[in-house]
Protein backbone atom coordinates (compact mmCIF):
# COMPACT_ATOMS: atom_id res chain seq x y z
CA UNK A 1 -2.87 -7.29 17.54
CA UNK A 2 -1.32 -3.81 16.68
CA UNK A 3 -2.79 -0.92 18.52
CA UNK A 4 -2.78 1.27 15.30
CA UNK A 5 -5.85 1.34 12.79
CA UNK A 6 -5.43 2.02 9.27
CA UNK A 7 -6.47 5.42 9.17
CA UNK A 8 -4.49 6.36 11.74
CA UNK A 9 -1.62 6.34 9.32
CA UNK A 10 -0.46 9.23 7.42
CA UNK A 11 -0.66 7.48 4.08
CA UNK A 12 -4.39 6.74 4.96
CA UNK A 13 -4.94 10.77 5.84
CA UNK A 14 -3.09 11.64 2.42
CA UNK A 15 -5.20 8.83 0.14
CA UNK A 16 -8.50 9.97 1.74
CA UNK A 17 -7.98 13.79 0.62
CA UNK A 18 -6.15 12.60 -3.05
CA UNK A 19 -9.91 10.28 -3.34
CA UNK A 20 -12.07 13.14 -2.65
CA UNK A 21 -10.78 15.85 -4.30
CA UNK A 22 -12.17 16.15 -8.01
CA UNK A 23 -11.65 18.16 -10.95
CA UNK A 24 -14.11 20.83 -9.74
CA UNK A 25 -12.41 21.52 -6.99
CA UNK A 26 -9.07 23.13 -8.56
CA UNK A 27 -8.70 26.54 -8.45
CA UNK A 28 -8.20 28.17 -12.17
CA UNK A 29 -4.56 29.31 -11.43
CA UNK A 30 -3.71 25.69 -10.86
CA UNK A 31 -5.49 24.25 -13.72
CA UNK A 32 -3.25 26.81 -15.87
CA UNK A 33 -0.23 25.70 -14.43
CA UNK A 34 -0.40 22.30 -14.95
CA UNK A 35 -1.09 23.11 -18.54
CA UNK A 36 1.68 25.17 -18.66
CA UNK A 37 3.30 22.54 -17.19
CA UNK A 38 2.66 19.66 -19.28
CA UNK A 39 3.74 22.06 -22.43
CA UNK A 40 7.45 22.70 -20.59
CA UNK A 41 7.16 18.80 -19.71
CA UNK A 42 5.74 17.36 -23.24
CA UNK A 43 8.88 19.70 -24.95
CA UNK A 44 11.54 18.20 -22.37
CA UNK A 45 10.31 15.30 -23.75
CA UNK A 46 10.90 15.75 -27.53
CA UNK A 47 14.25 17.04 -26.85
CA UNK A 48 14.79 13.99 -25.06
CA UNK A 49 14.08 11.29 -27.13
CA UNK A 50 17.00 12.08 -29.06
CA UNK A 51 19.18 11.50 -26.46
CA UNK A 52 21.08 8.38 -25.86
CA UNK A 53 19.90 6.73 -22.93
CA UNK A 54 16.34 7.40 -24.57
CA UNK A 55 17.03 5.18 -27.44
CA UNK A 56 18.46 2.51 -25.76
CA UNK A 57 15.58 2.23 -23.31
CA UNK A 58 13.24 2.54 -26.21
CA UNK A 59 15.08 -0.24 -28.28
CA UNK A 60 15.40 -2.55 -24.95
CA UNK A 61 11.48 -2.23 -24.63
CA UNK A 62 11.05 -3.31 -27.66
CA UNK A 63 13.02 -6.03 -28.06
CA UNK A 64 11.58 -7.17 -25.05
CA UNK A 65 8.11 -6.85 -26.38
CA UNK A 66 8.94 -8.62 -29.03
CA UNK A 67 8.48 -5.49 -31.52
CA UNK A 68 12.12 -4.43 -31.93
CA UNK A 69 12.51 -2.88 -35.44
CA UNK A 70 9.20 -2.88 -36.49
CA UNK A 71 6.16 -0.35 -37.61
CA UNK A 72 3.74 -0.31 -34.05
CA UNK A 73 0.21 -1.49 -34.48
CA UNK A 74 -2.78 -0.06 -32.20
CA UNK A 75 -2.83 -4.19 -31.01
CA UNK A 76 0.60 -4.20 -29.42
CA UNK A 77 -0.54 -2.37 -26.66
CA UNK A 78 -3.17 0.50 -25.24
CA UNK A 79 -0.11 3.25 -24.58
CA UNK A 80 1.37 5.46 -27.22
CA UNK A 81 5.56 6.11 -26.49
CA UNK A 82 6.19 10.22 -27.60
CA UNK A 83 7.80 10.21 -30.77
CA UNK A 84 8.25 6.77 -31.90
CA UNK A 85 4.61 5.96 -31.37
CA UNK A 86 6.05 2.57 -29.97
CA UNK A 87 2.80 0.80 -28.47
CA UNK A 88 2.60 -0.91 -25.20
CA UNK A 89 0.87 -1.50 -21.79
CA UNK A 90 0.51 1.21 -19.51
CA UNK A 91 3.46 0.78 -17.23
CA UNK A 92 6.34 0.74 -19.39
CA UNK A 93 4.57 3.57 -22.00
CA UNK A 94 4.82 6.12 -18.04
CA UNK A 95 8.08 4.89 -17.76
CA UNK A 96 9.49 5.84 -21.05
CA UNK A 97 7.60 8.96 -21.52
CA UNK A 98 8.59 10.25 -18.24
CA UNK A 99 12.21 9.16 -18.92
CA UNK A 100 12.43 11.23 -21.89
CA UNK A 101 10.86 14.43 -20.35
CA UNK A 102 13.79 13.95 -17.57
CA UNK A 103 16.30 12.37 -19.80
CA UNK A 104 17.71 16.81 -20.77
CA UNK A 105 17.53 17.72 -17.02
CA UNK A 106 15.70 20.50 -18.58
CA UNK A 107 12.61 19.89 -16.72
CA UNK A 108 10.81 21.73 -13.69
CA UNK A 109 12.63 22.40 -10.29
CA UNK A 110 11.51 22.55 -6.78
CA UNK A 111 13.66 22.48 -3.94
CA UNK A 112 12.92 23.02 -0.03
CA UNK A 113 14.43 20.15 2.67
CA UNK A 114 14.89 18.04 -0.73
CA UNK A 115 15.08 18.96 -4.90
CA UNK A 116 12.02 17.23 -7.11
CA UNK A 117 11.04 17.51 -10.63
CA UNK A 118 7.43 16.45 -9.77
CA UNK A 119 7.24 16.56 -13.65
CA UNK A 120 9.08 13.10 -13.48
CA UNK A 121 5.73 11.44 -12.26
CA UNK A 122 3.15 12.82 -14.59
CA UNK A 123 3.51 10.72 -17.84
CA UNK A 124 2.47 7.81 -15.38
CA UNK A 125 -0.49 9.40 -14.96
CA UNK A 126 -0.79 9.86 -18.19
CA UNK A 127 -0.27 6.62 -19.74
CA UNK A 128 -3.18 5.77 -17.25
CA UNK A 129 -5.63 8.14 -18.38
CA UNK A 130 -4.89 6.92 -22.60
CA UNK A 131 -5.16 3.09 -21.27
CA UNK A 132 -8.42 3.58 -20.07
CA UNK A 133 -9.74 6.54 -22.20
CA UNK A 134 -9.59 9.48 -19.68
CA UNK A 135 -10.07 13.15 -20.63
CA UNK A 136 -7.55 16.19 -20.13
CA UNK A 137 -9.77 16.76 -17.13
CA UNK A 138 -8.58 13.68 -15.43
CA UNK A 139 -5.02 14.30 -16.49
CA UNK A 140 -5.23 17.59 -14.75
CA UNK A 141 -7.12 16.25 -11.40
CA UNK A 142 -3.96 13.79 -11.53
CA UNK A 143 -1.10 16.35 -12.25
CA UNK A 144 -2.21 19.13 -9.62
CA UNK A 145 -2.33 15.76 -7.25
CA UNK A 146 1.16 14.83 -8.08
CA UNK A 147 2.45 18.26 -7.52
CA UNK A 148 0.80 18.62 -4.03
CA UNK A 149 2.17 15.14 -2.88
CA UNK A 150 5.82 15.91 -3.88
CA UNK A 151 6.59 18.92 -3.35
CA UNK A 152 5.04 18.14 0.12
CA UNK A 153 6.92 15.64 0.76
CA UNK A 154 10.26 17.84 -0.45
CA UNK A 155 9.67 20.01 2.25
CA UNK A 156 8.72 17.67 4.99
CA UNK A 157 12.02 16.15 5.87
CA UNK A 158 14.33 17.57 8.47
CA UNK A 159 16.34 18.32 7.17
CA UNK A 160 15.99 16.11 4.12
CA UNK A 161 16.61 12.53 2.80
CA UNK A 162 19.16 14.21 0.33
CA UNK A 163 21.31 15.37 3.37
CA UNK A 164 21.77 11.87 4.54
CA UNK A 165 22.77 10.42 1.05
CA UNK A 166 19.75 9.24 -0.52
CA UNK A 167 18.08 10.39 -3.71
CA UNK A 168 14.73 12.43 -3.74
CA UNK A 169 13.41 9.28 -6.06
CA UNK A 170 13.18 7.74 -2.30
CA UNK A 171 10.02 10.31 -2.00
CA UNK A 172 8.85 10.09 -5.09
CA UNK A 173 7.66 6.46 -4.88
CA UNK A 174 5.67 7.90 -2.20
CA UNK A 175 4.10 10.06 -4.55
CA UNK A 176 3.34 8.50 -7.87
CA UNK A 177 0.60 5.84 -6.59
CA UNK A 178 -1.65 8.74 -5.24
CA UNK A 179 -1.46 10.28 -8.26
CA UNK A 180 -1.81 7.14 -10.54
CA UNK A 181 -4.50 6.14 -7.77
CA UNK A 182 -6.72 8.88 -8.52
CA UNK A 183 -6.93 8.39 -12.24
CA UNK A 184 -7.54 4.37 -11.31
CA UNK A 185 -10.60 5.22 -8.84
CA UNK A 186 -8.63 3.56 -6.15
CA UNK A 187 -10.65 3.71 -3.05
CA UNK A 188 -8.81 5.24 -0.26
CA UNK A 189 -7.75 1.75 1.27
CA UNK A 190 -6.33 0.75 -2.46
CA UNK A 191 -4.81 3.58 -2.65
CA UNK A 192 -3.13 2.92 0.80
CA UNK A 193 -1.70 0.06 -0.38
CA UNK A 194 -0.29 0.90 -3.83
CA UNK A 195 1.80 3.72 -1.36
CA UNK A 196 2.70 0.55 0.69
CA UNK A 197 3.76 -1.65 -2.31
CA UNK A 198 5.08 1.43 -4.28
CA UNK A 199 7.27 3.17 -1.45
CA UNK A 200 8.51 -0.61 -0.14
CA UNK A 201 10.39 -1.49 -3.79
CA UNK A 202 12.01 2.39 -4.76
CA UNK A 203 14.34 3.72 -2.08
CA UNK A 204 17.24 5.13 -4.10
CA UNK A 205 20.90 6.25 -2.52
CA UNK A 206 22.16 9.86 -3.25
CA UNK A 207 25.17 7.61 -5.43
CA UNK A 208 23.48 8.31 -8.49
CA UNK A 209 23.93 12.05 -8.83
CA UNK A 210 26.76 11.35 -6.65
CA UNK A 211 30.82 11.94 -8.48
CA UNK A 212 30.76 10.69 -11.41
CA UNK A 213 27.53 10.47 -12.94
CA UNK A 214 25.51 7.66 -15.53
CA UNK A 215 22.09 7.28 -17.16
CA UNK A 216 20.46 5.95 -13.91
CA UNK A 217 21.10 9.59 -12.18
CA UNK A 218 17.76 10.96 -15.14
CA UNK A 219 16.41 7.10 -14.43
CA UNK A 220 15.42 6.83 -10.93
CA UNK A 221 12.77 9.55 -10.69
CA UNK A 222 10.86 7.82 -13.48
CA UNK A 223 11.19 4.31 -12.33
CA UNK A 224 9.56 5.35 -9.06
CA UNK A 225 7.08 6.75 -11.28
CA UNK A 226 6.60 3.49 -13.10
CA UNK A 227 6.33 1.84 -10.38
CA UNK A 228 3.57 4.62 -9.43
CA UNK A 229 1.75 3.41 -12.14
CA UNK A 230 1.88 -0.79 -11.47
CA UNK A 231 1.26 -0.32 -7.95
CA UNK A 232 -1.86 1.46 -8.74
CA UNK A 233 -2.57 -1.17 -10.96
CA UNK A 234 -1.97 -3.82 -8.63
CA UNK A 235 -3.84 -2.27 -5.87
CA UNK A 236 -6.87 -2.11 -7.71
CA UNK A 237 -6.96 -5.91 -8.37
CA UNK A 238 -6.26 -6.71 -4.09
CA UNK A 239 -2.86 -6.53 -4.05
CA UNK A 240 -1.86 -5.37 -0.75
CA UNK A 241 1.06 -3.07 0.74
CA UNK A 242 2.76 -1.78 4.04
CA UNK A 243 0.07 0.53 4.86
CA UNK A 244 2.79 1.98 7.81
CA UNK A 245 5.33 2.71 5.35
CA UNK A 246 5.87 6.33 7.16
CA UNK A 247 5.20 6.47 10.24
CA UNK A 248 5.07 2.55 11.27
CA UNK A 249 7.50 0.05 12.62
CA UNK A 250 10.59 -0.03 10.41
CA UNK A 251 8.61 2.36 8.04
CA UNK A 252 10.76 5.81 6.74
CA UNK A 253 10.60 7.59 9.73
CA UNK A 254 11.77 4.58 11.81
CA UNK A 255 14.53 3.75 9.18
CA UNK A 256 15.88 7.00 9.19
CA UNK A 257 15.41 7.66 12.98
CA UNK A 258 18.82 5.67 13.20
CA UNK A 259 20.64 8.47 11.08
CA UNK A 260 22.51 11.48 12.65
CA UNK A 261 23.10 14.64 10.99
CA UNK A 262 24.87 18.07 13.10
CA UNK A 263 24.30 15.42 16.17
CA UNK A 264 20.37 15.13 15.93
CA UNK A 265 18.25 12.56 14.34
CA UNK A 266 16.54 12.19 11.24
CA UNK A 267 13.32 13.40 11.23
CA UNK A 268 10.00 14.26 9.22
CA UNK A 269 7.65 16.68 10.14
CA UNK A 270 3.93 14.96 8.98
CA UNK A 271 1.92 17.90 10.03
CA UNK A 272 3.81 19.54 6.54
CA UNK A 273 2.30 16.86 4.48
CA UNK A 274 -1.44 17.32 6.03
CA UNK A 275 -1.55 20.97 7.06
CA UNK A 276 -4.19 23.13 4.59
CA UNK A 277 -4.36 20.13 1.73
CA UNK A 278 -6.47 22.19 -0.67
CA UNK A 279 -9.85 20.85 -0.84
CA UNK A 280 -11.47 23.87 -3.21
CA UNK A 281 -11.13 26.71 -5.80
CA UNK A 282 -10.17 29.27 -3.35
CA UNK A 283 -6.80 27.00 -1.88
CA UNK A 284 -3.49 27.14 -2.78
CA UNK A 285 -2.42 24.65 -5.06
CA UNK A 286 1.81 23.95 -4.31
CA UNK A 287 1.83 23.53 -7.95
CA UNK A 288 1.93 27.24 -8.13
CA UNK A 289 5.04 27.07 -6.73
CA UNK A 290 7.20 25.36 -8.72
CA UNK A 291 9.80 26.49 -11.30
CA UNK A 292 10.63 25.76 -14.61
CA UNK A 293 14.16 26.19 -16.12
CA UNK A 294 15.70 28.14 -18.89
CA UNK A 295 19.06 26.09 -18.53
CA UNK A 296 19.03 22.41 -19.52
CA UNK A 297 21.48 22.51 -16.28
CA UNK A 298 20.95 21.12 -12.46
CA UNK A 299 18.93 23.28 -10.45
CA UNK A 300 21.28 24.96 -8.57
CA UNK A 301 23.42 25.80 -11.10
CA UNK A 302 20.81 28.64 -12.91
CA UNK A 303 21.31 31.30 -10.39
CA UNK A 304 25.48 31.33 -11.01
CA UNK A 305 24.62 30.84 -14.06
CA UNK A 306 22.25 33.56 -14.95
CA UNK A 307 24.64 35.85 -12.60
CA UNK A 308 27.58 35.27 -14.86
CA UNK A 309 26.08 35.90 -18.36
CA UNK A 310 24.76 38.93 -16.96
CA UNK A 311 27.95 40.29 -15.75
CA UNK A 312 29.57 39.36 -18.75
CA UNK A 313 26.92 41.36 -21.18
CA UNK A 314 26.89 44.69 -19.05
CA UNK A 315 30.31 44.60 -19.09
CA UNK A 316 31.02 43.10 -22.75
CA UNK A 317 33.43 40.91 -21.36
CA UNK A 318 35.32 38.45 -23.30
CA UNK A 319 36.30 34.56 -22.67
CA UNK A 320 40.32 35.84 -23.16
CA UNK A 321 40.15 38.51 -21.07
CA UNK A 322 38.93 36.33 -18.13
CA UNK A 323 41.26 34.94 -15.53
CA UNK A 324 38.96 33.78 -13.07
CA UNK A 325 35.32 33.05 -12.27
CA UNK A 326 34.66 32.80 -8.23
CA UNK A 327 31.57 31.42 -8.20
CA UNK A 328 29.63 31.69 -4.44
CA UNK A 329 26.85 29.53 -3.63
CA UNK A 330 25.16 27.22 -0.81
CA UNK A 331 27.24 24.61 0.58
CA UNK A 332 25.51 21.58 -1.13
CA UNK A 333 25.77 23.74 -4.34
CA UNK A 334 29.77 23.65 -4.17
CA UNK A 335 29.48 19.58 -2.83
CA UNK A 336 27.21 18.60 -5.90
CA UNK A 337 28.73 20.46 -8.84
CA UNK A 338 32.12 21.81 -7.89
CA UNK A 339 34.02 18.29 -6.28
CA UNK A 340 36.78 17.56 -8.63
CA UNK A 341 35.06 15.38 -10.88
CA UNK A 342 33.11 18.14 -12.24
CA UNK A 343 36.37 19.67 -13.35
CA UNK A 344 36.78 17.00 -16.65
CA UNK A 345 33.13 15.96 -17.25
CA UNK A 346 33.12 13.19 -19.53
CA UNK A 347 29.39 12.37 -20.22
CA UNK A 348 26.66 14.70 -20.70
CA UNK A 349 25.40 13.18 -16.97
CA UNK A 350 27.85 14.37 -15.48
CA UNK A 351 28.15 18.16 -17.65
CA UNK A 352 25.21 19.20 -16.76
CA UNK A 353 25.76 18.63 -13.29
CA UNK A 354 28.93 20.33 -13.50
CA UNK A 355 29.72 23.95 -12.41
CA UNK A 356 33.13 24.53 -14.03
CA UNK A 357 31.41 23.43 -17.30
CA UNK A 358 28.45 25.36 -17.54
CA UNK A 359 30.32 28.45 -16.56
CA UNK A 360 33.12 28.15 -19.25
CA UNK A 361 30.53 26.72 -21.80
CA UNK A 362 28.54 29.76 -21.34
CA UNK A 363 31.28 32.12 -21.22
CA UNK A 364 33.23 30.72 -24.37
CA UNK A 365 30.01 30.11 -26.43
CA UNK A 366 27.57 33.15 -25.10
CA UNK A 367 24.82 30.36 -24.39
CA UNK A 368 24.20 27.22 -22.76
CA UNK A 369 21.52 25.04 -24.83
CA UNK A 370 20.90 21.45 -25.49
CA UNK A 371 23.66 22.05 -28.36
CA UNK A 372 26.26 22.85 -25.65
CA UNK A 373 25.97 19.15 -24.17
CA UNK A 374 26.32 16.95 -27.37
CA UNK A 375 29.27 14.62 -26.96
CA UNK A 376 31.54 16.52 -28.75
CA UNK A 377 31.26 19.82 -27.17
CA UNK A 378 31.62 18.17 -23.61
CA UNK A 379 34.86 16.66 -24.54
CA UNK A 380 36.11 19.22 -26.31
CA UNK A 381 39.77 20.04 -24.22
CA UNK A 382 39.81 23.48 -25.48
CA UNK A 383 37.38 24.47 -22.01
CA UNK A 384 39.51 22.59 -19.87
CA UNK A 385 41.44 25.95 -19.22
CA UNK A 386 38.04 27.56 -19.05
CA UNK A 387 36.85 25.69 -16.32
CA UNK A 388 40.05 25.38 -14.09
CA UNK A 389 39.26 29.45 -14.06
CA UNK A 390 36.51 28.78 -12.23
CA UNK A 391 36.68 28.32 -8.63
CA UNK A 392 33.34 27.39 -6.87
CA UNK A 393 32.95 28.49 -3.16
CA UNK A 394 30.71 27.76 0.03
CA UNK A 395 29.73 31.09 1.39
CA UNK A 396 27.88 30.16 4.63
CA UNK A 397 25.93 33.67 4.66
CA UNK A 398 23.99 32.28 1.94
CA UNK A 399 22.68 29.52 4.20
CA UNK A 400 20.54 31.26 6.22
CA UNK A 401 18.42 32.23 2.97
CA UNK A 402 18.36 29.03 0.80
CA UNK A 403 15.64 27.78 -0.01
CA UNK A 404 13.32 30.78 -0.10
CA UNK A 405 16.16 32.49 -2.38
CA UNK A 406 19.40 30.96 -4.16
CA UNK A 407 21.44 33.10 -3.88
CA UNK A 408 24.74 33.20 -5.99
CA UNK A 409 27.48 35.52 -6.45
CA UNK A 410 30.36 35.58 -9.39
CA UNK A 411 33.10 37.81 -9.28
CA UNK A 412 34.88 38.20 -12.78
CA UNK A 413 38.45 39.16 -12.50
CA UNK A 414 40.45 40.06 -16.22
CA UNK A 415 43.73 39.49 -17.16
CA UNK A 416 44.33 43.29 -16.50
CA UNK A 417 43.63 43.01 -12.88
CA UNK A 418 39.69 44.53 -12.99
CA UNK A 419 36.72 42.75 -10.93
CA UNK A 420 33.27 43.02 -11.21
CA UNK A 421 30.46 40.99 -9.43
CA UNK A 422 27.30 39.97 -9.89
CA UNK A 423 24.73 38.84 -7.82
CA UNK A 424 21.48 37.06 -8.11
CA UNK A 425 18.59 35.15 -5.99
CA UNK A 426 16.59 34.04 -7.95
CA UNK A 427 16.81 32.88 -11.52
CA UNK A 428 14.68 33.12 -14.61
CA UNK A 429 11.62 30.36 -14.37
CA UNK A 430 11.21 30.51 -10.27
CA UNK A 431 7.74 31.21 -9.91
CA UNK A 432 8.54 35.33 -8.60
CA UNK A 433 10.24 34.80 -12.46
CA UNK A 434 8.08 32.59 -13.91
CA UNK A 435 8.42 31.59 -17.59
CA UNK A 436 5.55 32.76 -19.80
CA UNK A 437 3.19 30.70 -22.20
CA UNK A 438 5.62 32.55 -24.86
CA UNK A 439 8.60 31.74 -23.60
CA UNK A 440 7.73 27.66 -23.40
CA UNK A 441 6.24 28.04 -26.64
CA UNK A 442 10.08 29.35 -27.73
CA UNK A 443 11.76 26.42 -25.72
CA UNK A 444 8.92 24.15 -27.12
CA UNK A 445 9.95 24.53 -30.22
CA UNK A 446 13.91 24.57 -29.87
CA UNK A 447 13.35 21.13 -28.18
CA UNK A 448 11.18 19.94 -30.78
CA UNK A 449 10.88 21.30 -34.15
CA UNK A 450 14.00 19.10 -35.34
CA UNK A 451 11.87 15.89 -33.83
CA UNK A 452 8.82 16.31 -35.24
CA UNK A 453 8.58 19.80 -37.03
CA UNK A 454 8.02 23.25 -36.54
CA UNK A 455 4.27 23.21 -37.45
CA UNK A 456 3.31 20.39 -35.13
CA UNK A 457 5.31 21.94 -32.55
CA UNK A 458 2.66 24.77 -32.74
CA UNK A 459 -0.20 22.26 -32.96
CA UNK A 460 1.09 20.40 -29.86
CA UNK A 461 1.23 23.91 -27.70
CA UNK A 462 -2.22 24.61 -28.54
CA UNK A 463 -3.73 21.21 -27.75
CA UNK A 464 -1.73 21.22 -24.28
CA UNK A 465 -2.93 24.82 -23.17
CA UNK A 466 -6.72 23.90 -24.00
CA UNK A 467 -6.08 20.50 -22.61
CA UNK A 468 -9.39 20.74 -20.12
CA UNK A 469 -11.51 20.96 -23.23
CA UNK A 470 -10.26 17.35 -24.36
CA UNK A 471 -12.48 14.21 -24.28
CA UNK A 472 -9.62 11.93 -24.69
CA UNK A 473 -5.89 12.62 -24.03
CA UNK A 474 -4.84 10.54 -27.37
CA UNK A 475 -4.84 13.76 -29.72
CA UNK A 476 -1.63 14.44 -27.67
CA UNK A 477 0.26 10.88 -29.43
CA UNK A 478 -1.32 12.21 -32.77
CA UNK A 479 0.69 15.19 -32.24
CA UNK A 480 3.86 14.14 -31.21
CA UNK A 481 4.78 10.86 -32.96
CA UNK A 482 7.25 12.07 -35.57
């Protein structure tokens, strides 16, 4: 007989406060940014339904539903796909919405022990709240819940499942069922087990944003968020999970007790996940501290990034009077987008997640948009000079301040022997930066007004920021099926 009750487990402590907290509850910053939120999420999304990956998950669904090629019909399913208005059942309608918000890389950022894009999980949610005819309300309750629950969970690891070679997907499989619980009903011991069942099918190595890079590395977030969504599903008709899936026998923290990193253990610190959950209007929300990006780019690439184009327009430099970029950033900075594979991207996967790229990309074209990642400007050999200019560096001083800041430092040296350096902490769309309504509204519509037009683009933004006043979250489908 086991010694431990259910509630003395942490998932039991976290599906308890998810259960009770309601709508009321939220304080009115967070309720504005997970509007402004789901506006930077719902135009990562247009943008990336035009991508590759995005059309051939579309066109495997479905074929697979049997619908390949054909005009949708309200009977093929309760779930509207963005863009395509493809029909179908809850689970696979979260899967491919979410895929396309993360399919750019262009979606929100936080990063403490471990990066997230808790963006990733909410279309699950959100599929959810259409199948069973939820307001904006609900979609909110759910989206402030998935924030709290992964960025939580980001911080919590010591020093974080990304350290020891495993993807942050790991920890979002943790997260998506809470969130896709609460819009379900689930009663806290439900929602314990779609965690259990959930958590138990998505742990994800670090190989897929690892070298060289493929479709799974914008994949994996959103499958753990699909299977969010089914294990919520499952859980409300009795289906039952490892309800010790943290802090049991073989559970994360025993799994990962076996790992050593600097000579100490893996560890997790739980009191991070329970400590001050908000519980009313006067809390913190942690979705207040999440970032957005103004780079379609990995996350740690924006402050080098911003520092360069900076330096280059205050001192009107020119691409051929640059002979080298020295680009200094945090150690798993120069591991993730500096190894030499980054050096002659060949996919858009693996551009994005590539420093030398970026930096000559920007440098050469003045900008660095969705346009700078299309096929032909990624294997364009005319950068490859460019980016063996630029030579990315570990500066261990930086350490000591990461995560609270990023800092990044680029020193520009000419071909006539000058230098000047640039330095920045923390880049545009960090919350101490935060992106306005304005500015989404501008990357809104870059992202969008090819896919479904500049007027609806406008439409969309005003639905999304008066999304509490909703009855139903289907006007959003209305407004973004081209």
């Amino acid at each position: 007989m086991s010694a431990y009750k259910t509630s003395d487990f942490l998932s039991a402590k976290l599906a308890k406060w998810a259960c009770s907290l309601r709508y009321e509850h939220l304080s009115p910053e967070a309720i504005q940014a997970a509007k402004l939120f789901w506006y930077d999420s719902v135009g990562c999304a247009l943008g990336g339904s035009q991508q590759e990956d995005a059309r051939i998950l579309l066109a495997h669904y479905q074929e697979m539903s049997g619908r390949h090629g054909t005009k949708p019909r309200a009977s093929d399913g309760p779930c509207t796909c963005f863009v395509s208005g493809f029909r179908t059942n809850p689970v696979d309608a979260g899967f491919l919405n979410a895929h396309m918000t993360r399919a750019m890389d262009y979606n929100d950022i936080y990063w403490k022990a471990d990066p997230c894009h808790p963006s990733d999980i909410i279309a699950a949610p959100l599929a959810l709240c259409e199948s069973k005819g939820l307001s904006g309300k609900d979609l909110i309750l759910a989206t402030v819940i998935a924030y709290e629950m992964e960025q939580r969970l980001c911080e919590f690891g010591l020093p974080g499942v990304r350290e020891y070679g495993w993807h942050h997907a790991t920890l979002t499989a943790f997260a998506a069922p809470i969130a896709c619980g609460r819009v379900l009903g689930l009663t806290p011991d439900q929602m314990v087990q779609a965690i259990g069942i959930s958590a138990a099918r998505t742990f994800s190595p670090g190989a897929v944003t690892a070298g060289k890079l493929t479709n799974m590395k914008n994949t994996v977030d959103p499958w753990a968020a699909r299977m969010g969504a089914e294990s919520a599903l499952l859980a409300a008709r009795g289906y039952s999970g490892p309800e010790h899936i943290f802090d049991g026998k073989e559970g994360l923290y025993h799994v990962f007790s076996h790992v050593q990193y600097k000579g100490e253990p893996a560890r997790f610190d739980t009191e991070i996940m329970l400590a001050q959950l908000p519980t009313g209007a006067k809390h913190h929300y942690r979705i207040l501290d999440c970032g957005m990006k103004s780079f379609p780019i990995e996350a740690l690439s924006h402050a080098p990034l911003t520092a360069m184009m900076k330096c280059v327009k205050e001192h009107g430099l020119k691409a051929t009077e640059v002979a080298e970029i020295k680009v200094e950033v945090i150690a798993r900075a120069a591991d993730i987008l500096g190894d030499p594979h980054k050096y002659r991207p060949d996919s858009k996967e693996t551009a994005d997640h590539s420093l030398p790229y970026c930096m000559a990309v920007g440098l050469v074209d003045g900008m660095v948009t969705p346009l700078q990642f299309k096929e032909e400007r990624v294997l364009d050999k005319s950068l490859i000079p460019i980016m063996d200019k630029v030579k990315v560096v570990a500066n261990q001083e930086f350490e000591a301040l990461f995560p609270k800041f990023q800092p990044s430092q680029v020193t520009i040296t000419t071909t006539g022997g000058k230098s000047y350096t640039k330095r920045v902490d923390v880049p545009k769309g960090d919350p101490r930066d935060p992106m306005t309504a304005e500015e989404i509204g501008v990357k809104f519509t870059a992202l969008g007004k090819a896919v479904i037009g500049e007027a609806k683009c406008e439409q969309a933004g005003e639905w999304i920021m008066s999304l509490e006043q909703h009855d139903s979250v289907s006007g959003l489908f209305d407004l973004t099926t081209a």
